[in-house]
Protein backbone atom coordinates (compact mmCIF):
# COMPACT_ATOMS: atom_id res chain seq x y z
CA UNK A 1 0.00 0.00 0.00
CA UNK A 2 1.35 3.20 -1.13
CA UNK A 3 1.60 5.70 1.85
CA UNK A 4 1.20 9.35 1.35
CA UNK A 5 -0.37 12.65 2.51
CA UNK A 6 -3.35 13.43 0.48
CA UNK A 7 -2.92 17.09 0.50
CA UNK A 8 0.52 17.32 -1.26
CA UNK A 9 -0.79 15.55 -4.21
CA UNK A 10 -1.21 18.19 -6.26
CA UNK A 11 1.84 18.17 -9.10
CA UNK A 12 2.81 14.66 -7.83
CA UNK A 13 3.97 12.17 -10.57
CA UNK A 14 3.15 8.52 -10.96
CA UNK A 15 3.18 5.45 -13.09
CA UNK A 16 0.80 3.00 -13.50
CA UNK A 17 1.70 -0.90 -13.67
CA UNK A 18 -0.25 -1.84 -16.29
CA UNK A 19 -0.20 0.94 -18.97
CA UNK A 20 -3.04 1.71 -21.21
CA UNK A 21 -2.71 3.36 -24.82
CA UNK A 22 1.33 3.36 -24.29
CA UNK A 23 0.20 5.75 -20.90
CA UNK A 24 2.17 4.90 -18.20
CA UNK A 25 3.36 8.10 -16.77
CA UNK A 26 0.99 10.75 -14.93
CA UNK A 27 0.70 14.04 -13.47
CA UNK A 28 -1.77 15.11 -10.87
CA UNK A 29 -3.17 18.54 -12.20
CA UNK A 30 -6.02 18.91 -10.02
CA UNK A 31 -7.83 18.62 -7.06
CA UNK A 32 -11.31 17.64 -6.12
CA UNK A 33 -12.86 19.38 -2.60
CA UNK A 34 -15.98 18.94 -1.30
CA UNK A 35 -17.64 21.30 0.31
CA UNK A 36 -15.88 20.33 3.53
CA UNK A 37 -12.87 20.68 1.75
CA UNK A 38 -12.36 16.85 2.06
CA UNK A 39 -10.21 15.65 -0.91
CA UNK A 40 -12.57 13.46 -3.31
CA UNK A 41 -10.83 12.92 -6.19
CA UNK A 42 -7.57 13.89 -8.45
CA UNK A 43 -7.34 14.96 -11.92
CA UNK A 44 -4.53 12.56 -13.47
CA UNK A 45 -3.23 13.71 -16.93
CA UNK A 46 -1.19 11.35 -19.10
CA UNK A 47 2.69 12.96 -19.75
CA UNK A 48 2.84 11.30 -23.32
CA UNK A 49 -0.70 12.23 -24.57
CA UNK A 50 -2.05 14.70 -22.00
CA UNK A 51 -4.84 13.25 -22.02
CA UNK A 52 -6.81 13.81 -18.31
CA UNK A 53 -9.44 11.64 -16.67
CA UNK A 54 -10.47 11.83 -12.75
CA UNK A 55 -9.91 8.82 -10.23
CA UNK A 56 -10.84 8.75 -6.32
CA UNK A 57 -7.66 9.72 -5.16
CA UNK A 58 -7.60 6.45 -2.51
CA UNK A 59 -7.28 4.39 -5.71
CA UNK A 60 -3.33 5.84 -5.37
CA UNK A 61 -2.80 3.63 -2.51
CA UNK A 62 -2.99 0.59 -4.36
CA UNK A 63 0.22 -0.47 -5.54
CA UNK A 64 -0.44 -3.02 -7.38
CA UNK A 65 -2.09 -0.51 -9.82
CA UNK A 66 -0.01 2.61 -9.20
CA UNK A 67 4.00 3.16 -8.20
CA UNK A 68 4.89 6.89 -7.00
CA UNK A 69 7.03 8.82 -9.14
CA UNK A 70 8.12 8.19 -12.52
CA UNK A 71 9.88 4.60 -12.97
């Protein structure tokens, strides 16, 4: 289990184990508050394609899916 403090996400890079569409390395660009300002979810962008899609940001923790920093 990846171990980390949920507010210093932002700008954080990762890389996913099993890359999709050659995507393996991502940026968190964003984010998500609710209105308690409880963090819901991130904005991940791809580095290769920059393409973006939003996860729960607890989904981070598993690291079978996702390694911190770029490898």
């Amino acid at each position: 289990m990846n171990r980390f403090n949920p507010d210093k996400l932002l700008l954080s890079k990762w890389t996913a184990t099993q890359p999709q569409n050659k995507e393996k390395h991502f940026l968190i660009t964003e984010l998500l508050r609710d209105e308690n300002g409880v963090l819901v979810q991130v904005e991940l962008q791809a580095a290769l394609t920059q393409r973006s899609q939003w996860i729960d940001w607890r989904e981070l923790r598993d690291d079978q899916r996702w390694l911190f920093g770029w490898q």
